[in-house]
N, C-alpha and C. Protein backbone atom coordinates (compact mmCIF):
# COMPACT_ATOMS: atom_id res chain seq x y z
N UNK A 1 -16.46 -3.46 -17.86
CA UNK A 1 -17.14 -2.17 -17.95
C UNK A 1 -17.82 -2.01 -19.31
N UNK A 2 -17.28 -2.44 -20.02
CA UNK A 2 -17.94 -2.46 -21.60
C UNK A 2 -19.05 -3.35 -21.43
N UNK A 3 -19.28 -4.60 -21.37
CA UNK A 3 -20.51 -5.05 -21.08
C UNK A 3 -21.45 -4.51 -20.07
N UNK A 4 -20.83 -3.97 -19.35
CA UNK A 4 -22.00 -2.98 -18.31
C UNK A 4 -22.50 -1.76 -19.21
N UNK A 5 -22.00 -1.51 -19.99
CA UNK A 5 -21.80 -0.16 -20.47
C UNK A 5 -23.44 -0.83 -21.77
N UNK A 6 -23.30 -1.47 -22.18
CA UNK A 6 -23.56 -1.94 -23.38
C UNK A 6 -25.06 -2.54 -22.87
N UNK A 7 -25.26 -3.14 -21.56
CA UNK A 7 -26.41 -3.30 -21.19
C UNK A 7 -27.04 -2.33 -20.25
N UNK A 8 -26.84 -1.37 -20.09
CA UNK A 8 -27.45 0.08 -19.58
C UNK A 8 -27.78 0.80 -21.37
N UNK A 9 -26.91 1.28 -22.00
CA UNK A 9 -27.38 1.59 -23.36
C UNK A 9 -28.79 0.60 -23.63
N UNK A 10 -28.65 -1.27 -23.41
CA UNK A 10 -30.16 -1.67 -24.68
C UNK A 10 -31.28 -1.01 -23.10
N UNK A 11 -30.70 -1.12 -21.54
CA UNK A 11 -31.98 -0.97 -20.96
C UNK A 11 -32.46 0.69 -21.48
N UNK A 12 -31.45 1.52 -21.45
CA UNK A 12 -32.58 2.85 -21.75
C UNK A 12 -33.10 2.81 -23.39
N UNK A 13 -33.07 1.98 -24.50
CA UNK A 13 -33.34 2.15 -25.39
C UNK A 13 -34.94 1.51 -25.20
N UNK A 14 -34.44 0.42 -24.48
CA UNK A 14 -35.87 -0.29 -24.18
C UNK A 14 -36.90 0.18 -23.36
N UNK A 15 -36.71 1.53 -22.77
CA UNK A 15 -36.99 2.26 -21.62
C UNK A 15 -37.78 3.13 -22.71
N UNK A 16 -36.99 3.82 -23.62
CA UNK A 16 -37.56 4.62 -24.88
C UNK A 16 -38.88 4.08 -25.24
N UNK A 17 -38.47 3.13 -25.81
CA UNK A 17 -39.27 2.39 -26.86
C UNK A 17 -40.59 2.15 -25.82
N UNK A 18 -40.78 1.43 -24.78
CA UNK A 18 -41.54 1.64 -24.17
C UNK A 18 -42.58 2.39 -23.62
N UNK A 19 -41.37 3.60 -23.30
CA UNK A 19 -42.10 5.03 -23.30
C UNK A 19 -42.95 5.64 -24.47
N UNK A 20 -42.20 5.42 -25.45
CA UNK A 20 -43.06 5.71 -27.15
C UNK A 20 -44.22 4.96 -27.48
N UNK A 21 -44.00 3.93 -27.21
CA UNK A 21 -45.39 2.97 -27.49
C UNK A 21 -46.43 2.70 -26.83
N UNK A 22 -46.10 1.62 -25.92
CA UNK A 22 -47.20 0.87 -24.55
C UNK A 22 -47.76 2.20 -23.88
N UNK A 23 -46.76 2.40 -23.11
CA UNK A 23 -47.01 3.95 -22.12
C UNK A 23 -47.57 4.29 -23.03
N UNK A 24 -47.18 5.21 -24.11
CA UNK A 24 -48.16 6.40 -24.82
C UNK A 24 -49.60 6.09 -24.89
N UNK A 25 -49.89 4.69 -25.55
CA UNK A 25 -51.02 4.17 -25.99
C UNK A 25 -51.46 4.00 -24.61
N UNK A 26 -51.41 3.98 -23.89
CA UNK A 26 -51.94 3.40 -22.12
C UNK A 26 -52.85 5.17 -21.51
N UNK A 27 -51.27 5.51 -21.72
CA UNK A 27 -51.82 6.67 -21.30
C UNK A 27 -52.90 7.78 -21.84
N UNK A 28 -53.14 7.69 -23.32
CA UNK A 28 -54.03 7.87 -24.06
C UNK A 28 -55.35 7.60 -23.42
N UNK A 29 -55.31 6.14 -23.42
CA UNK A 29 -57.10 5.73 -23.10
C UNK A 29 -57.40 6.18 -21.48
N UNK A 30 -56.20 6.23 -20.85
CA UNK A 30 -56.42 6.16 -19.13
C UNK A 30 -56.69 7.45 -19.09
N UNK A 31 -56.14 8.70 -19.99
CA UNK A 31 -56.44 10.09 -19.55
C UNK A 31 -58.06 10.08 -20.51
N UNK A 32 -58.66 9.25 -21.15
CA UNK A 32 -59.47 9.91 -22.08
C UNK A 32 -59.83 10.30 -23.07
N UNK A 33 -58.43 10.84 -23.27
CA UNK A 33 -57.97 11.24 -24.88
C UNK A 33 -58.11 10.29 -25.87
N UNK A 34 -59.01 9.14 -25.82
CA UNK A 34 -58.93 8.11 -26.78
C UNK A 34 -60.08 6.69 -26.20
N UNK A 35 -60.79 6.56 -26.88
CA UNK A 35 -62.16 5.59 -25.48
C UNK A 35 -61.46 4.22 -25.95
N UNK A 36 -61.51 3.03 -24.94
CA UNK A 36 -61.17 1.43 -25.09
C UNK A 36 -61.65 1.07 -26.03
N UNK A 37 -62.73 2.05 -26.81
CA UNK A 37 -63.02 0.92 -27.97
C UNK A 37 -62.90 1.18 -29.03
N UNK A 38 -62.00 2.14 -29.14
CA UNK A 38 -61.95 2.94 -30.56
C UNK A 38 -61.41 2.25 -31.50
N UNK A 39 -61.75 2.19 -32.81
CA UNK A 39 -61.20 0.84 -33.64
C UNK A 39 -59.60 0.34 -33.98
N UNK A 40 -59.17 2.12 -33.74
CA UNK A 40 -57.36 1.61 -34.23
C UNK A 40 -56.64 1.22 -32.74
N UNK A 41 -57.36 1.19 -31.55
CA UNK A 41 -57.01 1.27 -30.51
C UNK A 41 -56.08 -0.72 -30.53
N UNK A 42 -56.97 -1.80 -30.75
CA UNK A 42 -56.22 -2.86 -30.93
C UNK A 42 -54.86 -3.23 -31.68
N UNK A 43 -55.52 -2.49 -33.15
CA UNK A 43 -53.91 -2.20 -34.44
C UNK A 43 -52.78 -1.72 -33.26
N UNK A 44 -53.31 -0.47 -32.80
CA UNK A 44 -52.09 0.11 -32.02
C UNK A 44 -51.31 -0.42 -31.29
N UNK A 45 -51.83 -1.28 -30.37
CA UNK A 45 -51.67 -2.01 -29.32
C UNK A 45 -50.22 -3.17 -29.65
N UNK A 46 -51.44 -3.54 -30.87
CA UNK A 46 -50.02 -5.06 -31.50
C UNK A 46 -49.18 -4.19 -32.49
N UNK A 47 -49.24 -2.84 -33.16
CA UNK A 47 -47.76 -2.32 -33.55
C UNK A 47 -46.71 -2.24 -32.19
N UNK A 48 -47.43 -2.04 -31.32
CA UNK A 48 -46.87 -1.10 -29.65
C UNK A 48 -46.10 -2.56 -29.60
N UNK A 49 -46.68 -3.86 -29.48
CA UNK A 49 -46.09 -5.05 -28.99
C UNK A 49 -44.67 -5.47 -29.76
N UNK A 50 -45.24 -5.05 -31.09
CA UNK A 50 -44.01 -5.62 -31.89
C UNK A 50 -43.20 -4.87 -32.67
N UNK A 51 -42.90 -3.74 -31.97
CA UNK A 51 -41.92 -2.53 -31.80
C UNK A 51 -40.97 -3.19 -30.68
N UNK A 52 -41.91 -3.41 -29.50
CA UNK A 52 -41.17 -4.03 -28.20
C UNK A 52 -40.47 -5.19 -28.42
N UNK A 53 -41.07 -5.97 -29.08
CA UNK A 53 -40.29 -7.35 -29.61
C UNK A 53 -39.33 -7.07 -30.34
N UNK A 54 -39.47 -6.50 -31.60
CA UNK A 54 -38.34 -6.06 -32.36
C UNK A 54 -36.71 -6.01 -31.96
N UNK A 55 -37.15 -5.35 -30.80
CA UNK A 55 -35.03 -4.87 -30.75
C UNK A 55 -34.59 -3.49 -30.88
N UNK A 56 -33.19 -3.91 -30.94
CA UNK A 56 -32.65 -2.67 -31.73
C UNK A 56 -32.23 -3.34 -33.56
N UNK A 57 -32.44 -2.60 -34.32
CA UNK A 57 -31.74 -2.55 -35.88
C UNK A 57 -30.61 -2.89 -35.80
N UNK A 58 -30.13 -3.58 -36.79
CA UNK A 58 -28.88 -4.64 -37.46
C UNK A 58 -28.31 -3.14 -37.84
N UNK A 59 -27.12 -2.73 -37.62
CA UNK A 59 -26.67 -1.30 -37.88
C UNK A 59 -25.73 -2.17 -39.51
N UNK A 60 -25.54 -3.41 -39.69
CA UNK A 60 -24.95 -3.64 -40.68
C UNK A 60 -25.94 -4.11 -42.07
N UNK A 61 -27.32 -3.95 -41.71
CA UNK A 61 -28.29 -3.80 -43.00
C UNK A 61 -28.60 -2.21 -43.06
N UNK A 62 -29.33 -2.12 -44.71
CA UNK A 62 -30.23 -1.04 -45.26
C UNK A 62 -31.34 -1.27 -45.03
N UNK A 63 -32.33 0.18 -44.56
CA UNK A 63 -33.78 0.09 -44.57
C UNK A 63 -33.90 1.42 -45.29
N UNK A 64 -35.12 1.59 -45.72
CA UNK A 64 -35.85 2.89 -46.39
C UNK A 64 -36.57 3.40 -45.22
N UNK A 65 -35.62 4.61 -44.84
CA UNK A 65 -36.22 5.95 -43.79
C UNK A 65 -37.71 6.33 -43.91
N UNK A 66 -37.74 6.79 -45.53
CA UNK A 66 -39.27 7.21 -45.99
C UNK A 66 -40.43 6.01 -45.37
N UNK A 67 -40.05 4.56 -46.13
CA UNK A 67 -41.16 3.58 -46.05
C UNK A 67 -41.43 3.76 -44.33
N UNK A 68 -40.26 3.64 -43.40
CA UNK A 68 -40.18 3.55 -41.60
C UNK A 68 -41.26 5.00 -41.31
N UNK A 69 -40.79 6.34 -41.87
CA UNK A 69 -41.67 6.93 -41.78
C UNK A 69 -42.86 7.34 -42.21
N UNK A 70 -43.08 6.25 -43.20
CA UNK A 70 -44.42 6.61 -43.66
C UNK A 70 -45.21 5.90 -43.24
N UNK A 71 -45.21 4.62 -42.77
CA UNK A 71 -45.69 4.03 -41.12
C UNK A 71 -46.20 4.49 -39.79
N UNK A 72 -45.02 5.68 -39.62
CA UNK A 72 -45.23 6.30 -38.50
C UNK A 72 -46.36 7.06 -38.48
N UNK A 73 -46.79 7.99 -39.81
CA UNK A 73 -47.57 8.81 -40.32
C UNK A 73 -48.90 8.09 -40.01
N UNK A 74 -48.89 6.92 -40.71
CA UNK A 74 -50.28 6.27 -40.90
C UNK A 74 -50.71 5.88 -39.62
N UNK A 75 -49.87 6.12 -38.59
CA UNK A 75 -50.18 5.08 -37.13
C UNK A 75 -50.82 5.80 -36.42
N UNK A 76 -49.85 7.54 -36.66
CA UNK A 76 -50.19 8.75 -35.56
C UNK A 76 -51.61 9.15 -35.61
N UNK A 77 -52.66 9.35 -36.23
CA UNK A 77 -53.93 9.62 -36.22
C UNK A 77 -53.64 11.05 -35.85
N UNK A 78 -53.23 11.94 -37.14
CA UNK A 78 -53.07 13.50 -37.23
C UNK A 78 -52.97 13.31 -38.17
N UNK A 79 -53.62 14.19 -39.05
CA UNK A 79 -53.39 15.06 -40.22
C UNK A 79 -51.89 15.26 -40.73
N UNK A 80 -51.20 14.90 -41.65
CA UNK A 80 -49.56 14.79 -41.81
C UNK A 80 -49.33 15.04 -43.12
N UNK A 81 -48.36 16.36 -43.45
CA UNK A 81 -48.08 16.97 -44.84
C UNK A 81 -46.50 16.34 -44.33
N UNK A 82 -45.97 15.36 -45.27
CA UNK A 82 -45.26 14.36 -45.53
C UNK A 82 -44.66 14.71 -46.91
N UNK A 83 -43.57 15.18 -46.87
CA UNK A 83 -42.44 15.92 -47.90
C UNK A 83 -41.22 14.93 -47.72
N UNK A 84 -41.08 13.95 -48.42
CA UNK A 84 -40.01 13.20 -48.42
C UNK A 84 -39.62 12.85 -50.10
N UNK A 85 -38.04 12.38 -49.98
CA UNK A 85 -37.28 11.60 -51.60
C UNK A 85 -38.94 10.22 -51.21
N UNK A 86 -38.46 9.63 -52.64
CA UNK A 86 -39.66 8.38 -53.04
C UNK A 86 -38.86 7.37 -51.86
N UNK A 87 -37.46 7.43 -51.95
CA UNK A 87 -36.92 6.21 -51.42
C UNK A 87 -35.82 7.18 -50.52
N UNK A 88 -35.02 6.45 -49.14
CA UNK A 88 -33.69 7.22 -48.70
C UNK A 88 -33.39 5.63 -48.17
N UNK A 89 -32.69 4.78 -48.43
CA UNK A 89 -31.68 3.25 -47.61
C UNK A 89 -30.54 4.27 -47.17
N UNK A 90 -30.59 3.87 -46.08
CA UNK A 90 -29.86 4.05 -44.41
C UNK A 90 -29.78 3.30 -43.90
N UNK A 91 -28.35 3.35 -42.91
CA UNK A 91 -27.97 2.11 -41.71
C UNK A 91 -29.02 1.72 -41.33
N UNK A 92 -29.37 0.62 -40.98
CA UNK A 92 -30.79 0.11 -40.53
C UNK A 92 -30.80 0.96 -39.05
N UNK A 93 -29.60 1.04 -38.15
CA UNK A 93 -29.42 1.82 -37.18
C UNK A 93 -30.19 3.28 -37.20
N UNK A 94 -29.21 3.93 -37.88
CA UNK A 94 -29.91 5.15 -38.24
C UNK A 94 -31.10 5.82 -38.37
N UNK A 95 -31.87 4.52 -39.21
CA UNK A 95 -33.08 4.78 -40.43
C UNK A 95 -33.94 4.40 -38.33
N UNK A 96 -34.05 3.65 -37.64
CA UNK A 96 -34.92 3.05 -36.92
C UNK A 96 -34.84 4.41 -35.85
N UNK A 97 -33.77 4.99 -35.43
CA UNK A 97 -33.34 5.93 -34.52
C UNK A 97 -34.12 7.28 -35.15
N UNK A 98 -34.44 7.61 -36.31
CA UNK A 98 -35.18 8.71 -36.74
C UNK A 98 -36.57 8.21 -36.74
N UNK A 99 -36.71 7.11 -37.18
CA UNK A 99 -38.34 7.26 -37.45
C UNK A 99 -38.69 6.86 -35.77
N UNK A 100 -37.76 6.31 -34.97
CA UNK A 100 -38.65 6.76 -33.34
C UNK A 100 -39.06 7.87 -32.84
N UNK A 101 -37.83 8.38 -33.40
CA UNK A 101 -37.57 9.87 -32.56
C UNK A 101 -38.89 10.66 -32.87
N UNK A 102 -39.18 10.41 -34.52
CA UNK A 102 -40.42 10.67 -35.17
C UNK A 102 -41.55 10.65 -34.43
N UNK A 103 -41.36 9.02 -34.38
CA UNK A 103 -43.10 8.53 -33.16
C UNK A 103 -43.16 9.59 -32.13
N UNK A 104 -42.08 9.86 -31.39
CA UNK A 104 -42.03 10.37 -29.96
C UNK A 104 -42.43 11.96 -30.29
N UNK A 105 -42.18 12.53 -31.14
CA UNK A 105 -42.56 13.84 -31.72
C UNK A 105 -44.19 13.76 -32.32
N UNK A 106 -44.02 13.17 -32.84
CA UNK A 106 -45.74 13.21 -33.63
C UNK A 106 -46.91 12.57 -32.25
N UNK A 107 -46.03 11.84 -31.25
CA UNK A 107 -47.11 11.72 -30.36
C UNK A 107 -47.01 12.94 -29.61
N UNK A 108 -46.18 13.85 -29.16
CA UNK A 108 -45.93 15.03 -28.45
C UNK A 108 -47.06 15.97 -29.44
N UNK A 109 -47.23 16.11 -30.23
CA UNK A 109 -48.22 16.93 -31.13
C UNK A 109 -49.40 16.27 -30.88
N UNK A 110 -49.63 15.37 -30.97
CA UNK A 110 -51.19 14.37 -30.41
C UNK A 110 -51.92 15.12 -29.01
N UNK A 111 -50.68 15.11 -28.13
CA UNK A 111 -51.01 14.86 -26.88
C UNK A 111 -50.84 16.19 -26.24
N UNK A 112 -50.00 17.01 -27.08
CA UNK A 112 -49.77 18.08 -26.09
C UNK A 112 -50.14 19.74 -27.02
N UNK A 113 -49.91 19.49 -28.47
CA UNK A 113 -49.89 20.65 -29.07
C UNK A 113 -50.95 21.29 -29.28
N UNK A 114 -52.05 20.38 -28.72
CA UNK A 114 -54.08 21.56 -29.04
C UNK A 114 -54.16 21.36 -30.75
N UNK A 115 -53.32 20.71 -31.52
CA UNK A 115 -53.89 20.70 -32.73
C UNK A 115 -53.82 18.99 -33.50
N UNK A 116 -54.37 18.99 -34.66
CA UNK A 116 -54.24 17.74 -35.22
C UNK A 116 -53.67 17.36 -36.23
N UNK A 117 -52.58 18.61 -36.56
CA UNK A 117 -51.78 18.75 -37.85
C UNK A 117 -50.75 19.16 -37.43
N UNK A 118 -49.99 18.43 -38.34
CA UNK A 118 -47.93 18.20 -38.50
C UNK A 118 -47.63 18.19 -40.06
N UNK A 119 -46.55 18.74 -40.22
CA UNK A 119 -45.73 18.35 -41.02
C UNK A 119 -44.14 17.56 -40.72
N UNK A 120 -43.92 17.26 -41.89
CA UNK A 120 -42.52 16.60 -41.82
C UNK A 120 -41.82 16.72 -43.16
N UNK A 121 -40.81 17.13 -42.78
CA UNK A 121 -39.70 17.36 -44.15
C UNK A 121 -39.00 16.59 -44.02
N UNK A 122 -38.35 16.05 -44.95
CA UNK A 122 -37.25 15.04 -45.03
C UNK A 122 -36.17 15.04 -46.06
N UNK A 123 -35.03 15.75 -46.07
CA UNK A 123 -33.59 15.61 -46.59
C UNK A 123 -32.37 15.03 -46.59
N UNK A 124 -32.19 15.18 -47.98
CA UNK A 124 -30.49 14.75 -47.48
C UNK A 124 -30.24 13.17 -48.22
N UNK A 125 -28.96 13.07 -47.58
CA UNK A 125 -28.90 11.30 -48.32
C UNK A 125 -28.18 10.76 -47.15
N UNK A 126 -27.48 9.28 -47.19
CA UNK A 126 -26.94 8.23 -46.39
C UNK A 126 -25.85 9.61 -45.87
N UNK A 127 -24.82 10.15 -46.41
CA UNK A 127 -23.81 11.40 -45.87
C UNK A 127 -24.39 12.29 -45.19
N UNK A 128 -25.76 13.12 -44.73
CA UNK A 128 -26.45 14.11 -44.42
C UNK A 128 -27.28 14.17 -44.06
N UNK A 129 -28.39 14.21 -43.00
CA UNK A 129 -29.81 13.83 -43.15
C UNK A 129 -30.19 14.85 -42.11
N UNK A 130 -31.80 15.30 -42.72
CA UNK A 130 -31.98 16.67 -41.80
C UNK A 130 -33.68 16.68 -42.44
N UNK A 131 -33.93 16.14 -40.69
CA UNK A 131 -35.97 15.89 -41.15
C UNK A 131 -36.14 16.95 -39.92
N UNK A 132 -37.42 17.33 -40.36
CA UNK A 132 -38.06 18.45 -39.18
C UNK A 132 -39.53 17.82 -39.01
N UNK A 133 -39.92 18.15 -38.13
CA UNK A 133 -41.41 17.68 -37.26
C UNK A 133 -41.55 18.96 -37.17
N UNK A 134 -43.07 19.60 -37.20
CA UNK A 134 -43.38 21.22 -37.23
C UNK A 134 -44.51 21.06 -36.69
N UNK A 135 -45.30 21.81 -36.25
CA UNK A 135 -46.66 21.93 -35.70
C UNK A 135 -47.05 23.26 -35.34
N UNK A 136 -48.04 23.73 -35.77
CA UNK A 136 -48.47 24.96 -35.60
C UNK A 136 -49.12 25.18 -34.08
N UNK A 137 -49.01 24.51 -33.06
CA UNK A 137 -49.95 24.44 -31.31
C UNK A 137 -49.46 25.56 -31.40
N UNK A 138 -49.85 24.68 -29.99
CA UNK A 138 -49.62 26.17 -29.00
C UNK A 138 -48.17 26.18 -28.86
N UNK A 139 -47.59 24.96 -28.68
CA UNK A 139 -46.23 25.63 -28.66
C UNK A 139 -45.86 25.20 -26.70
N UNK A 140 -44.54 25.87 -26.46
CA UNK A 140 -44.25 25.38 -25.02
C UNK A 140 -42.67 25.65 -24.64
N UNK A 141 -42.19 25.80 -23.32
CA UNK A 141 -40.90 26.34 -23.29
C UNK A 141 -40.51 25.42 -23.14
N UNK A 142 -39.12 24.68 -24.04
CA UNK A 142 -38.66 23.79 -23.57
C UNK A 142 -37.17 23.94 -22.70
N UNK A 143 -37.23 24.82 -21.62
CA UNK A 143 -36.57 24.92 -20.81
C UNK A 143 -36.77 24.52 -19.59
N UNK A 144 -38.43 24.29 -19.53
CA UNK A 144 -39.34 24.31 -18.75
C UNK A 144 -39.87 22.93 -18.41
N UNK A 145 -39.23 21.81 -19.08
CA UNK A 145 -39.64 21.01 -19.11
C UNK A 145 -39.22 20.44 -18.26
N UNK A 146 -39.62 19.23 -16.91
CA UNK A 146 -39.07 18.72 -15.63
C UNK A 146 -37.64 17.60 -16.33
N UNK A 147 -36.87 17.68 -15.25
CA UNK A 147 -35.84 16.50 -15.76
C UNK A 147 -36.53 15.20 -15.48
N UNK A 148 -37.37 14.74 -15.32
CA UNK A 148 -38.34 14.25 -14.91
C UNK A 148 -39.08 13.20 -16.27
N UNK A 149 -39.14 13.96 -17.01
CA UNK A 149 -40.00 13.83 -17.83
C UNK A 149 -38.91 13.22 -19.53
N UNK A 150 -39.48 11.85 -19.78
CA UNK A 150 -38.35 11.16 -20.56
C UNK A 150 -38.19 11.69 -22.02
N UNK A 151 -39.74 12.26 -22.61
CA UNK A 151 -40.16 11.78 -24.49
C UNK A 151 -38.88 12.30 -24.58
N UNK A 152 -38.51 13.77 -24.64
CA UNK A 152 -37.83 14.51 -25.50
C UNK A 152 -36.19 14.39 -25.10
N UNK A 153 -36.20 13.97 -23.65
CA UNK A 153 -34.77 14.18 -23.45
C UNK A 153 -34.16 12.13 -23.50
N UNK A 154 -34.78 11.62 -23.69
CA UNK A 154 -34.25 10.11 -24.03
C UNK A 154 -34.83 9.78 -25.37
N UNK A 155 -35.86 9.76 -24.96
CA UNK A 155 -37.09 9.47 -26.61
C UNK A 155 -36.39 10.33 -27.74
N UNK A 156 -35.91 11.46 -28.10
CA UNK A 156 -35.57 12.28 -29.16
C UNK A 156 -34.12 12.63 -29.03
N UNK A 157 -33.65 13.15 -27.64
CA UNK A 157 -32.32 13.73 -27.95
C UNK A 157 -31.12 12.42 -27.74
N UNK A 158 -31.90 11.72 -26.39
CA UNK A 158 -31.02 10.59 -26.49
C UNK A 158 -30.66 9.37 -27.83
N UNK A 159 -31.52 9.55 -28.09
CA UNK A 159 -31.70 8.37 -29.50
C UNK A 159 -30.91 9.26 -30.50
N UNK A 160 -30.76 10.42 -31.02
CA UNK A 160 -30.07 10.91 -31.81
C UNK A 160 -28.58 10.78 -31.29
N UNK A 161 -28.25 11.39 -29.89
CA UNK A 161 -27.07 11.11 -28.97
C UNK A 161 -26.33 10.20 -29.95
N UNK A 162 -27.37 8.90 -29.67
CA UNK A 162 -26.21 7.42 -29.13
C UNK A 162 -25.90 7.67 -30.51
N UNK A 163 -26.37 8.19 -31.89
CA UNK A 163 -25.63 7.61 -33.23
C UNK A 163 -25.05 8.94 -33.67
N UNK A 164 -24.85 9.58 -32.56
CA UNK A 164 -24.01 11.00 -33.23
C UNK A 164 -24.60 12.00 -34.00
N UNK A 165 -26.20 11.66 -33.29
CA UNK A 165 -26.81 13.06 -34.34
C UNK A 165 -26.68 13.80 -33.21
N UNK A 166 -27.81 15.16 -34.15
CA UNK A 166 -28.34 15.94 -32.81
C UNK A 166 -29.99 16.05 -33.17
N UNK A 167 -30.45 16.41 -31.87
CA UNK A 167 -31.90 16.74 -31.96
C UNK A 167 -32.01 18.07 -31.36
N UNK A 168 -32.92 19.11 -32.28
CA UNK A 168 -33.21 20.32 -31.51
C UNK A 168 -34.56 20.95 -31.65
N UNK A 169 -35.51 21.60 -30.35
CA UNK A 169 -36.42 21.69 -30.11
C UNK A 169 -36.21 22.95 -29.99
N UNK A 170 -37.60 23.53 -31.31
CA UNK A 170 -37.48 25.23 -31.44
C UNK A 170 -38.92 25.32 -30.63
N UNK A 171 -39.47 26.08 -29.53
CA UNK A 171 -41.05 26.25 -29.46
C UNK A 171 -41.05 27.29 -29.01
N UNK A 172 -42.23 28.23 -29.11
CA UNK A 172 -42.81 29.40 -28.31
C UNK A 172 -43.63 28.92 -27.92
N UNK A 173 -44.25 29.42 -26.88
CA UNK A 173 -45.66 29.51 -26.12
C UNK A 173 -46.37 30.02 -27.09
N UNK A 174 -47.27 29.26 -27.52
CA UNK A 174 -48.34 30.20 -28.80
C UNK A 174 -47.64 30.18 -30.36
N UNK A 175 -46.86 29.44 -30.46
CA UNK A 175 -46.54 29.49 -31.95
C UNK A 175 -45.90 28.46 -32.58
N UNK A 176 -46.33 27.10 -31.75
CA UNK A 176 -45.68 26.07 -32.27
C UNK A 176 -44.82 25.47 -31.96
N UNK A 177 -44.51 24.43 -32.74
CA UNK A 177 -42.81 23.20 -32.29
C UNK A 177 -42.32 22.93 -33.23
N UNK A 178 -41.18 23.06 -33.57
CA UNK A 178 -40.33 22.55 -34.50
C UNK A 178 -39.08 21.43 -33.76
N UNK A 179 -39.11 20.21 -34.40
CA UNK A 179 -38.12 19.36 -33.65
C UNK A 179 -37.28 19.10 -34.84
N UNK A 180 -36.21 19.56 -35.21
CA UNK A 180 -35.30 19.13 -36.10
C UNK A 180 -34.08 17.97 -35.33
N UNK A 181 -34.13 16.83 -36.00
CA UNK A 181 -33.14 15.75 -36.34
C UNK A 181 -32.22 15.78 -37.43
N UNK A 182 -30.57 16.17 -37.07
CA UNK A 182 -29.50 16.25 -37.93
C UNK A 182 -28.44 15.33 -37.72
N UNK A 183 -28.33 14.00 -38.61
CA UNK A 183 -27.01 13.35 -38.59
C UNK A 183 -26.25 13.32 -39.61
N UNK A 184 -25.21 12.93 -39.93
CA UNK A 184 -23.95 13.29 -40.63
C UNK A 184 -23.43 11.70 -40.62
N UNK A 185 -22.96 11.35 -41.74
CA UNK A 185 -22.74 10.03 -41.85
C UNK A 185 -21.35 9.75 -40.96
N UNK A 186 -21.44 8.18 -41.08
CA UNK A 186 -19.61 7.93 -40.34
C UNK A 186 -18.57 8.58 -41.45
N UNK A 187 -17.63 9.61 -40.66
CA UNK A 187 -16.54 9.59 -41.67
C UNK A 187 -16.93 11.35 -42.01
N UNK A 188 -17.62 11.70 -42.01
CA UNK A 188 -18.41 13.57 -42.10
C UNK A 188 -17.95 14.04 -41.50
């Protein structure tokens, strides 16, 4: 049961990741929102590939959260007020599980919020960590959202889930999204 257990966990991670990348970028050009020939459209494509290749993170190395998210920033093609420490090393686990959750939020603002500007805050240390995704849209009930539908409830809450964070989605109709990500180190 543990090895069953353990290969249902990498298929929905890989299910995520999928959903965040390929899909997103697919679905972009197929709705319009983005023409086949637009120049970052290829870059995108081979980050999208080798996200997929990647894996999951060595939970027994350090990565820098900031550098993972300041990647994410440069990829999303929005406008991004980016408030982070110079440096944060985190479980490589950890650090990879926020800056997705990230992607999956900053593409939800791309695609759904009517605007082209985000912010992101970023706190805390390896014991505490507490980043927010903000957007001034339109906003949206997230009660309302189909079970149906993966970004926020695998892409964001699940990915925080599996490492014991939490993820929470503030929105009105007409006044925006706030997605706050809060984890607490092992041992907190």
């Amino acid at each position: 049961s543990s090895v069953a257990a353990a290969v249902r966990a990498e298929e929905r991670e890989f299910a995520a990741a999928l959903h965040d990348t390929a899909a997103a970028t697919l679905l972009m050009v197929g709705s319009g929102q983005v023409r086949a020939d637009s120049a970052w459209l290829a870059p995108q494509a081979r980050r999208d590939l080798d996200r997929l290749r990647s894996g999951r993170a060595d939970a027994s190395r350090r990565t820098d959260l900031v550098r993972l998210l300041a990647d994410e920033v440069e990829a999303v093609h929005l406008d991004v007020d980016f408030d982070a420490p110079a440096r944060l090393p985190l479980p490589s686990d950890v650090a990879a599980v926020f800056a997705d959750a990230t992607r999956e939020a900053l593409n939800n603002v791309r695609r759904h919020a009517g605007t082209s500007h985000a912010s992101i805050r970023l706190g805390g240390d390896e014991r505490r960590l507490r980043l927010d995704i903000a957007d001034g849209g339109r906003g949206f009930s997230p009660d309302a959202v189909p079970a149906t539908r993966r970004g926020l409830r695998e892409s964001v809450h699940g990915r925080l889930n599996r490492i014991g964070g939490t993820a929470t989605v503030l929105s009105t109709v007409g006044a925006g999204t706030v997605v706050r990500l809060e984890w607490r180190g092992r041992g907190e």
